[in-house]
Protein backbone atom coordinates (compact mmCIF):
# COMPACT_ATOMS: atom_id res chain seq x y z
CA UNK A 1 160.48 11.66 -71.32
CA UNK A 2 161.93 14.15 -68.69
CA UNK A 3 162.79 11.39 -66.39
CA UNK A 4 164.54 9.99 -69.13
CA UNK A 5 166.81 13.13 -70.04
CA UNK A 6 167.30 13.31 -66.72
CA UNK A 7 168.42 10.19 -66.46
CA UNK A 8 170.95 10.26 -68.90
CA UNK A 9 172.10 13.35 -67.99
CA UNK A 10 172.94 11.76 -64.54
CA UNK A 11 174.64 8.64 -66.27
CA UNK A 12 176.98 11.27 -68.95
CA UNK A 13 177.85 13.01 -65.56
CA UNK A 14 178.64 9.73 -63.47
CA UNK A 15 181.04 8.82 -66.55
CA UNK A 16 182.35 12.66 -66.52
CA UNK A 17 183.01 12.15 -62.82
CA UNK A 18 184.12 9.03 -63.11
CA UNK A 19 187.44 10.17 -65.88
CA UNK A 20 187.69 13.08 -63.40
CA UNK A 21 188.57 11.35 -60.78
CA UNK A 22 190.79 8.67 -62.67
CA UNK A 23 192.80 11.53 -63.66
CA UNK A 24 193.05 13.21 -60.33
CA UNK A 25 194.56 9.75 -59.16
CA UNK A 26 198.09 10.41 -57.25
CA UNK A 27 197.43 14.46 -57.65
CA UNK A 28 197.37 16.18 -53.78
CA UNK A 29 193.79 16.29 -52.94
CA UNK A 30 191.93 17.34 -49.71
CA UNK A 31 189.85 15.40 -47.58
CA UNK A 32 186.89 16.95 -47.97
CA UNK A 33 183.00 16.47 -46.87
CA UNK A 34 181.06 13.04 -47.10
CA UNK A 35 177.70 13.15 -49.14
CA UNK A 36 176.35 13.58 -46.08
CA UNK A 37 177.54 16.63 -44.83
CA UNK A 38 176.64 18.50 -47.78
CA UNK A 39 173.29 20.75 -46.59
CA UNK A 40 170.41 19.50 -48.39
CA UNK A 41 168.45 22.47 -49.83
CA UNK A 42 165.66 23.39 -47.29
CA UNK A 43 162.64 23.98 -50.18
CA UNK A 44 164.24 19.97 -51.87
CA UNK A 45 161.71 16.84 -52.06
CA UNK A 46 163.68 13.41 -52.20
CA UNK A 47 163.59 11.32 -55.86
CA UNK A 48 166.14 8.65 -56.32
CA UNK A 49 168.76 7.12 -54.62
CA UNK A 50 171.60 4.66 -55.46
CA UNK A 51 174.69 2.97 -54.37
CA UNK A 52 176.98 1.18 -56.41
CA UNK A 53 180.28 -0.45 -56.52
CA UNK A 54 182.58 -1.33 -59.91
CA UNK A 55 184.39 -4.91 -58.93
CA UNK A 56 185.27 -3.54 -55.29
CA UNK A 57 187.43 -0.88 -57.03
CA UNK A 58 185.32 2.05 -57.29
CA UNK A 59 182.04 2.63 -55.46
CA UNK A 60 179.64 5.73 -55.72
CA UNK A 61 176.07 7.13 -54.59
CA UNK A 62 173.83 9.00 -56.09
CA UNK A 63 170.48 11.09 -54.56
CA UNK A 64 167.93 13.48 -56.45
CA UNK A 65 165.31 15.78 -54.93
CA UNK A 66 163.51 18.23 -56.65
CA UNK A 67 162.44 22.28 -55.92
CA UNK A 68 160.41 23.85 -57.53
CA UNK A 69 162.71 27.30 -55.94
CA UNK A 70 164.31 29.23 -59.11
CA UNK A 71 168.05 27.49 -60.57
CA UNK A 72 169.71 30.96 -59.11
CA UNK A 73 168.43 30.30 -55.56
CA UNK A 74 169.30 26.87 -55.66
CA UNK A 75 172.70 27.72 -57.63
CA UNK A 76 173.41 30.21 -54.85
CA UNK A 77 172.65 28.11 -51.92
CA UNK A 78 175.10 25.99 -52.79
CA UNK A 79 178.09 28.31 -54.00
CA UNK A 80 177.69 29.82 -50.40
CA UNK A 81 177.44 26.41 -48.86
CA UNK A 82 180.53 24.46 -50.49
CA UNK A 83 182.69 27.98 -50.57
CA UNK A 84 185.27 26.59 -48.18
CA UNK A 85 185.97 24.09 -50.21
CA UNK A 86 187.06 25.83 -53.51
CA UNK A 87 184.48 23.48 -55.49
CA UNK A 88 185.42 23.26 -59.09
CA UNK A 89 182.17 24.22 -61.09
CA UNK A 90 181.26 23.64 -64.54
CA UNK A 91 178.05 25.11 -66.22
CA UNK A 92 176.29 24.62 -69.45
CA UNK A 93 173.14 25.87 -71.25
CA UNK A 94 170.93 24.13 -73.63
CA UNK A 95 167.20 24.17 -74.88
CA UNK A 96 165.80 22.63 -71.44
CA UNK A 97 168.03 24.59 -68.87
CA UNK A 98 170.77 25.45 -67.27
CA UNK A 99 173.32 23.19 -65.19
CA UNK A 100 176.10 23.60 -62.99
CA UNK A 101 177.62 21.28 -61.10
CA UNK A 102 180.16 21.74 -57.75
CA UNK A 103 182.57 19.30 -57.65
CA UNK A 104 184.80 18.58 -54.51
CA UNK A 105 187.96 16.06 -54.77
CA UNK A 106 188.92 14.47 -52.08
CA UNK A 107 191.57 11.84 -50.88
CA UNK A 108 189.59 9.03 -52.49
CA UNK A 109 187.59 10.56 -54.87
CA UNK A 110 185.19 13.36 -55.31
CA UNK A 111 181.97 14.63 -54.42
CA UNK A 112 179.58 16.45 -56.55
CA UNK A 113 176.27 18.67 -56.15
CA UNK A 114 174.68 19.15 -59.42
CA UNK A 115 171.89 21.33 -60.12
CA UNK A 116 169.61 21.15 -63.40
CA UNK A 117 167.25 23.65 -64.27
CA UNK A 118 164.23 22.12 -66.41
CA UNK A 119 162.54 25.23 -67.62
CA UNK A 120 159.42 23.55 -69.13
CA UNK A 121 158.41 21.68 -65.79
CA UNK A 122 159.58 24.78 -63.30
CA UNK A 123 161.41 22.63 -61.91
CA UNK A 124 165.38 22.10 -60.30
CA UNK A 125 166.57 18.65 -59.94
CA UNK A 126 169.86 18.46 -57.00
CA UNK A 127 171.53 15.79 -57.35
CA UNK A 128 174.48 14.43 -54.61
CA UNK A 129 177.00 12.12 -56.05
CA UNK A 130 179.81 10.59 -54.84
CA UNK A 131 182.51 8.99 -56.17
CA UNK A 132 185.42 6.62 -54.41
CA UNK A 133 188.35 4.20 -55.49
């Protein structure tokens, strides 16, 4: 079931990303880092990966680890990390956790760490995502 809330958690925030950047469309943007420059939390363990592409137009990818580190570490590791780059964050809190996720737009799109607390499991899913047109 938790891989499943996860999961659509990652597909709600793929769509969120997804208007964001549609919107940002012909607004100045930066060119900011590639999903691969963005530190990878030393305590993480890999999960997933994707790629995908929307009729050549669009193409993103995607890649989860896991810590089992506290959300505020994690949280704070990145806010330090992406600082010079003036990520826009947006949090929530519901019933299984808390979630913030940094997003970075760039020239052709955005990139975007998100971090999930799932109190139940003591557990904090990362997630990378990128997103180009």
């Amino acid at each position: 079931m938790n891989t499943r809330i996860q999961t659509q958690g990652i597909l709600i925030l793929l769509w969120l990303l997804l208007a964001i950047v549609l919107s940002g469309c012909g607004k100045e943007q930066n060119q900011g880092p590639a999903l691969q420059d963005i530190p990878l939390y030393p305590n993480a363990t890999i999960g997933e990966t994707m790629q995908a592409s929307m009729l050549g137009m669009m193409g993103g990818s995607l890649a989860q680890y896991s810590t089992t580190d506290s959300y505020d570490e994690v949280l704070s590791f990145y806010n330090e990390s992406l600082a010079t780059h003036n990520p826009e964050v947006m949090s929530h809190s519901s019933d299984l956790g808390r979630q913030a996720a940094l997003s970075i737009r760039k020239e052709n799109g955005m990139v975007t760490v998100s971090v999930q607390e799932f109190t139940e499991e003591n557990t904090v899913a990362i997630t990378f995502m990128e997103v180009a047109h």
